[in-house]
Protein backbone atom coordinates (compact mmCIF):
# COMPACT_ATOMS: atom_id res chain seq x y z
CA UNK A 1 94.91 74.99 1.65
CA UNK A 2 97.93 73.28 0.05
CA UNK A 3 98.49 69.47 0.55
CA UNK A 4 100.77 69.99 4.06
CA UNK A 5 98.05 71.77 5.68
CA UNK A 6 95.62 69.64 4.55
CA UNK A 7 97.20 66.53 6.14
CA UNK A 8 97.73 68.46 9.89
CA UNK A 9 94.08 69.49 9.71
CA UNK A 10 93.40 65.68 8.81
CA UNK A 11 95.27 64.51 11.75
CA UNK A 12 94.02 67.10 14.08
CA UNK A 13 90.69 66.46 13.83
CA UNK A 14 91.53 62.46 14.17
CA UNK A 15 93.54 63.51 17.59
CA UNK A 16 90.50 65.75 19.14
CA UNK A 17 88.68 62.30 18.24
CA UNK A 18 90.71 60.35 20.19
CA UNK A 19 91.02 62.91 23.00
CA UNK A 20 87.39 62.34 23.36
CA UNK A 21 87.93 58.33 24.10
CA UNK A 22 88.55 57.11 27.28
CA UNK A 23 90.72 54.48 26.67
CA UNK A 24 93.44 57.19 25.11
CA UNK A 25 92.66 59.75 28.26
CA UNK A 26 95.83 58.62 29.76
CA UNK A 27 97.62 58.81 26.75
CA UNK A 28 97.74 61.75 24.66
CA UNK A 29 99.53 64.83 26.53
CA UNK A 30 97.03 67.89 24.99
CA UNK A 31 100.20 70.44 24.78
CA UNK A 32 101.34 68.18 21.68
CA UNK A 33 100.13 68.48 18.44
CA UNK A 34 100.48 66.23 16.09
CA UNK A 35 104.15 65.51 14.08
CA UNK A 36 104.21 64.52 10.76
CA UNK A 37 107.50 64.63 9.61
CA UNK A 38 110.91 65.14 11.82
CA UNK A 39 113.59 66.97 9.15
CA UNK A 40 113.93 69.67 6.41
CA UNK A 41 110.70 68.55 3.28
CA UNK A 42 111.78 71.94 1.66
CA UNK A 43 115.87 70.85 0.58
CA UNK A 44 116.13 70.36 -3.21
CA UNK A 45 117.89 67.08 -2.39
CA UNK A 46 116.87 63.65 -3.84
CA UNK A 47 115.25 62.74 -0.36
CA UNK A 48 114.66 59.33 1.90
CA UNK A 49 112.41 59.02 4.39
CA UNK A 50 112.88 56.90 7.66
CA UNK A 51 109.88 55.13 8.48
CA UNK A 52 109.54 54.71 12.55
CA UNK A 53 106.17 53.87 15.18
CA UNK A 54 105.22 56.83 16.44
CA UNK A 55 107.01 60.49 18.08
CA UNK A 56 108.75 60.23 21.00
CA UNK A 57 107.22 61.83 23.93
CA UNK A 58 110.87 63.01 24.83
CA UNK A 59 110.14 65.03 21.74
CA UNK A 60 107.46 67.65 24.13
CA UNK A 61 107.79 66.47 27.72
CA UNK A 62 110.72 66.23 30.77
CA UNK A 63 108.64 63.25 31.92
CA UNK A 64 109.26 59.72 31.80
CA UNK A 65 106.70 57.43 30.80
CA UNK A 66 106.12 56.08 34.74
CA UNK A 67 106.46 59.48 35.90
CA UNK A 68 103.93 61.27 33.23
CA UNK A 69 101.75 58.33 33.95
CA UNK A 70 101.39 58.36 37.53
CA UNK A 71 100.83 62.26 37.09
CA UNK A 72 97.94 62.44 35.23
CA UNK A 73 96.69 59.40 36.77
CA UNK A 74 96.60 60.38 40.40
CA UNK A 75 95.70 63.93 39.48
CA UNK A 76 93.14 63.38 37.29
CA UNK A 77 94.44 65.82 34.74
CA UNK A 78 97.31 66.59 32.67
CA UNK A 79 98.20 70.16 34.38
CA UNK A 80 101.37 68.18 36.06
CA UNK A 81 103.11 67.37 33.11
CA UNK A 82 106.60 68.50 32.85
CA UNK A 83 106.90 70.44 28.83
CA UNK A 84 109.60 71.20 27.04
CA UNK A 85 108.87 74.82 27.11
CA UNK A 86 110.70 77.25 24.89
CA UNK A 87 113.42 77.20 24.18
CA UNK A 88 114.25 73.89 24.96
CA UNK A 89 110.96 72.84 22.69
CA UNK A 90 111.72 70.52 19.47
CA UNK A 91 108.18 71.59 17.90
CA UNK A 92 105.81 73.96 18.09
CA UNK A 93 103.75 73.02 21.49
CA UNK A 94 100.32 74.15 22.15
CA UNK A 95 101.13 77.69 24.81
CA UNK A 96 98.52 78.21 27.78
CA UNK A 97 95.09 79.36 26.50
CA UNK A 98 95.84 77.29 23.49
CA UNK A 99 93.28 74.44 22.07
CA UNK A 100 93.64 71.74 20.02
CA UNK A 101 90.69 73.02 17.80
CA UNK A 102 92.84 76.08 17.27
CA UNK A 103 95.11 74.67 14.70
CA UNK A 104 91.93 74.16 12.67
CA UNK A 105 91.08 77.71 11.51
CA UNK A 106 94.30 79.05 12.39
CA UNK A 107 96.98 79.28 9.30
CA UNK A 108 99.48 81.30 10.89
CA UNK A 109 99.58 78.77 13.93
CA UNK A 110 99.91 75.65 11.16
CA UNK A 111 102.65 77.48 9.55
CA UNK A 112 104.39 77.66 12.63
CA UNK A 113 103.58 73.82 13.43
CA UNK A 114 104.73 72.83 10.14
CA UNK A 115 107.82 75.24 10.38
CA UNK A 116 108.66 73.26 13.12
CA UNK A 117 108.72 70.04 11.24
CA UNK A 118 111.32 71.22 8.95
CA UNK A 119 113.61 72.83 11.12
CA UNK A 120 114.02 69.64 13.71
CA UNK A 121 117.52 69.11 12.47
CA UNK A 122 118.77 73.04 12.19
CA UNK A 123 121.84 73.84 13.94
CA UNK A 124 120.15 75.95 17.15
CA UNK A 125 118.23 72.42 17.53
CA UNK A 126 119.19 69.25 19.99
CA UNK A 127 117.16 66.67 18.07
CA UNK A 128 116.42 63.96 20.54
CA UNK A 129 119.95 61.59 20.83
CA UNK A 130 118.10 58.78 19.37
CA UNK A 131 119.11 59.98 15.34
CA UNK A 132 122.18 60.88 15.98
CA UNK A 133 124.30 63.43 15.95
CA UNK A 134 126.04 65.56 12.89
CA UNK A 135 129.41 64.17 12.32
CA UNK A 136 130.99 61.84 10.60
CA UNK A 137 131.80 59.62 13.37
CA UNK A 138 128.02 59.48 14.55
CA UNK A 139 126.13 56.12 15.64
CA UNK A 140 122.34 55.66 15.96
CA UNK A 141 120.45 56.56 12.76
CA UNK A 142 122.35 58.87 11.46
CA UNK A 143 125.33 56.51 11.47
CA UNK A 144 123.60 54.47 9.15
CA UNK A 145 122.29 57.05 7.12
CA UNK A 146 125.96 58.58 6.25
CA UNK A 147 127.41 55.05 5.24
CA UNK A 148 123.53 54.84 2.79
CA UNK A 149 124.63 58.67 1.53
CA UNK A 150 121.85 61.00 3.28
CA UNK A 151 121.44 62.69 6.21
CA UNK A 152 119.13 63.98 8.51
CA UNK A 153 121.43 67.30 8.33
CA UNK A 154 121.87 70.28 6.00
CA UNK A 155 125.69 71.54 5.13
CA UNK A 156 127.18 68.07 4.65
CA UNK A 157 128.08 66.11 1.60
CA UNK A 158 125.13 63.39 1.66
CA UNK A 159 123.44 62.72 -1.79
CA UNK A 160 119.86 62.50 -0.06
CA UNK A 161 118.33 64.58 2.54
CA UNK A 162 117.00 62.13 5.17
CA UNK A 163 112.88 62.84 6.74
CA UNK A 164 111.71 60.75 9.38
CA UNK A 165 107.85 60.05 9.29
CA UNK A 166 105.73 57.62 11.46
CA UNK A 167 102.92 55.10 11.29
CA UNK A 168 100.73 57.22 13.23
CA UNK A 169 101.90 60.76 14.01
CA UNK A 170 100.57 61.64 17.60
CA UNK A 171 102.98 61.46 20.79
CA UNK A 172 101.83 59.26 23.38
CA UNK A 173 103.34 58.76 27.28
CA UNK A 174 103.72 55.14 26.88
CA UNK A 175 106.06 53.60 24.59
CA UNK A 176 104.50 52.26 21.57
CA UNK A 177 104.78 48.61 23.25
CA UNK A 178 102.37 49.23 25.72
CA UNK A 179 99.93 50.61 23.45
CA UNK A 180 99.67 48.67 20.25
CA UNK A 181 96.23 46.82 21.28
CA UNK A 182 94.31 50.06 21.18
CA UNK A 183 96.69 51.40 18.48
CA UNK A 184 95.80 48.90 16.17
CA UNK A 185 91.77 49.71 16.62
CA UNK A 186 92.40 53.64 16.25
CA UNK A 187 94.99 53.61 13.33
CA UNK A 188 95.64 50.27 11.48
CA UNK A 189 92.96 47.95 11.26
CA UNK A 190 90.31 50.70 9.44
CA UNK A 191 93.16 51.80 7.41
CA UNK A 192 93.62 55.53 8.80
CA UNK A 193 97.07 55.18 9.25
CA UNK A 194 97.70 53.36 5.61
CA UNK A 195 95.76 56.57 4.28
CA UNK A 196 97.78 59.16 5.78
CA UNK A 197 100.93 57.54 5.61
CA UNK A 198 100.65 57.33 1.66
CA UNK A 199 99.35 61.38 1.80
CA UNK A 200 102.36 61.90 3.49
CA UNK A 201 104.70 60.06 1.05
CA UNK A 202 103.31 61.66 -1.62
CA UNK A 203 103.39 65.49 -0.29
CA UNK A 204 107.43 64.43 0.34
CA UNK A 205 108.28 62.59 -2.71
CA UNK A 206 111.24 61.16 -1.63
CA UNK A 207 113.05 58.40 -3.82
CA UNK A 208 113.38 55.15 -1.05
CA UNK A 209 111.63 54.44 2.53
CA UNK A 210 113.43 52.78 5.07
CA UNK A 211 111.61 50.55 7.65
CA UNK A 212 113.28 50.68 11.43
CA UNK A 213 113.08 47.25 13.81
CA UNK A 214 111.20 43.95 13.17
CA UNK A 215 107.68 45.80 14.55
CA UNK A 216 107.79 48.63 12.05
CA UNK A 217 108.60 46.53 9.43
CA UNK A 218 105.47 43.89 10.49
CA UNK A 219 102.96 47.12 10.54
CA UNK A 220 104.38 48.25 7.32
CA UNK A 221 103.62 45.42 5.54
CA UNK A 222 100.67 43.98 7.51
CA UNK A 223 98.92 47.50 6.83
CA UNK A 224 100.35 49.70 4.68
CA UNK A 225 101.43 47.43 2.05
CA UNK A 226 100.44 44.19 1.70
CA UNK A 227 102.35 43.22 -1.29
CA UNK A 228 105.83 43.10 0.71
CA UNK A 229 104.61 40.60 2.79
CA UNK A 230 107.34 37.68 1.29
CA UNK A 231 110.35 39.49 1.58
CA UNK A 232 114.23 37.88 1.15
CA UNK A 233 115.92 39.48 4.47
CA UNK A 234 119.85 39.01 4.39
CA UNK A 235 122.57 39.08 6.77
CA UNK A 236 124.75 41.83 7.77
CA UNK A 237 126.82 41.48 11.16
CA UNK A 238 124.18 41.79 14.02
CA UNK A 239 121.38 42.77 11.62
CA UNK A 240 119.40 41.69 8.85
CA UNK A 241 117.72 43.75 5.76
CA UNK A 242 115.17 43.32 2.64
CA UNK A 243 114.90 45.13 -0.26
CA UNK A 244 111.55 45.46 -2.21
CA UNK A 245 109.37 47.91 -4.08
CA UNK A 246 106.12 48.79 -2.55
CA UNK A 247 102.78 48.33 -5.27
CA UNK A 248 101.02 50.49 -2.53
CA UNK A 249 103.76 52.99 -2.67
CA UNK A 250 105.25 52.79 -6.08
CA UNK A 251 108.79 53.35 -4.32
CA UNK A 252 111.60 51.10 -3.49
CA UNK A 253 111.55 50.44 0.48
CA UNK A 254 114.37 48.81 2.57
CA UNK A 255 113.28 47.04 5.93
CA UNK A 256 115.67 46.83 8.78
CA UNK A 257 115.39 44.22 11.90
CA UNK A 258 117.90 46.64 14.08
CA UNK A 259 116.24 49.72 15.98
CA UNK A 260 119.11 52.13 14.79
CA UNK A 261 117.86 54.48 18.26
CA UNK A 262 119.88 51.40 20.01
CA UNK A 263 122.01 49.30 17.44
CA UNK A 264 123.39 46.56 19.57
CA UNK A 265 125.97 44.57 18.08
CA UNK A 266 127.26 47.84 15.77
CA UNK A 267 130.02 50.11 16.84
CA UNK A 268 130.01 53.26 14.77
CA UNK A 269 132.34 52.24 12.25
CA UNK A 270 130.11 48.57 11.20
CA UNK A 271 126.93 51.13 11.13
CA UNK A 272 128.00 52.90 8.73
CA UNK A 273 129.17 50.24 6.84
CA UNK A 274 125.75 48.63 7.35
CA UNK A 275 124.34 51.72 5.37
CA UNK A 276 127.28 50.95 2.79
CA UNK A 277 125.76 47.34 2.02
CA UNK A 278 122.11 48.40 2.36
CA UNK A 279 122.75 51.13 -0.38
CA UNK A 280 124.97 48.93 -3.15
CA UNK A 281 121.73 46.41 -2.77
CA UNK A 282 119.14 49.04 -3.26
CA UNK A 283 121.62 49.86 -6.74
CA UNK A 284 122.20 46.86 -7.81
């Protein structure tokens, strides 16, 4: 089993755990398996990866967070949830008849899983609007990422190849916000996610990480790498930025305070020159 497979049996097993808890019944749609990285890990390009919370649900379900919620809650099971079913599906989702505990001793259906991973950002996809879209003129995270030279995308002219990751890899209905209490027992504070993240990083190899939002940059350094806890954050228009190198790590990693899924304060045009600035300070 190479080092890919290794980590989606890893984080399998820790989401049939957590099925098994009450206080993440409500939370963890059983159609989804885990996501560890959103973009294409097999390009030959120098690489960056985008560090965010956790996947979207958006990613497998219709459903809105109230709505998915009050589903499952005044049903008493998940058969009500609204899926993404092919082929309007982002990643491979668990088909009737399927188990979690099926990914386990199946290859072919981990191959397929992980095949999904890298082809998030192909042409026949819709990635979910909050990266961006392929073209110059795009905002979100991909704005960014053009002005910092990568790109979530294949058949542009970005230096890097851009692959999101997360702190913890498994979809939930509520927003991250809502959950972080019982987050913080399952993932942080034993050091599961710290673990997995740095398996992750080092299966991908990539060059720089870049931290999204004030939260992800508190988790990253609160419990995946303590040594960036006294970082220098400059100004840039609406946002701010720091630039360190991660002991933990051994790689340079940029935190952002703006949530590039909702930039306020940048147009297009001062995004991408936000990824201008951010890039001339990593190279300096």
């Amino acid at each position: 089993m190479d080092a890919t497979h290794s980590l989606l049996v890893e984080a399998v097993r820790k989401l049939i755990e957590l099925e098994g808890d009450h206080e993440w019944a409500d939370q963890l749609p059983r159609r989804c398996p885990p996501v560890l990285w959103f973009g294409n890990a097999a390009s030959s390009k120098p690489k960056v990866l985008t560090v965010g919370a956790n996947p979207s649900r958006k990613e497998f379900l219709w459903d809105s967070a109230a709505v998915a919620i009050e589903k499952v809650r005044s049903s008493g099971d998940q058969s009500h949830l609204s899926y993404r079913e092919p082929p309007d599906n982002r990643f491979r989702l668990l088909y009737p008849g399927e188990e979690m505990a099926d990914i386990l001793d199946s290859e072919h259906l981990q191959d397929q899983i992980i095949t999904s991973y890298n082809s998030y950002f192909a042409p026949t996809h819709k990635p979910y609007e909050w990266f961006g879209h392929n073209r110059d003129d795009t905002y979100n995270v991909e704005g960014f990422l053009r002005g910092f030279g990568a790109s979530y995308y294949d058949g542009n002219a970005a230096i890097l190849q851009a692959i999101h990751i997360d702190l913890f890899p498994f979809v939930t209905l509520d927003n991250f916000g809502q959950i972080k209490e019982i987050a913080d027992a399952a993932f942080f504070l034993d050091g599961w996610a710290q673990r997995l993240v740095g398996r992750i990083v080092k299966a991908l190899s990539p060059d720089i990480l870049i931290l999204f939002g004030k939260t992800n940059c508190r988790y990253f350094t609160t419990y995946i790498d303590t040594s960036l806890s006294n970082m220098e954050w400059k100004l840039f228009r609406s946002g701010r930025y720091f630039v360190d190198h991660s002991k933990y790590l051994d790689l340079p990693v940029v935190g952002l305070s703006t949530n590039l899924g909702n930039p306020k304060g940048f147009s297009a045009a001062t995004l991408k020159q936000f990824g201008e600035c951010v890039q001339k300070a990593v190279h300096k």
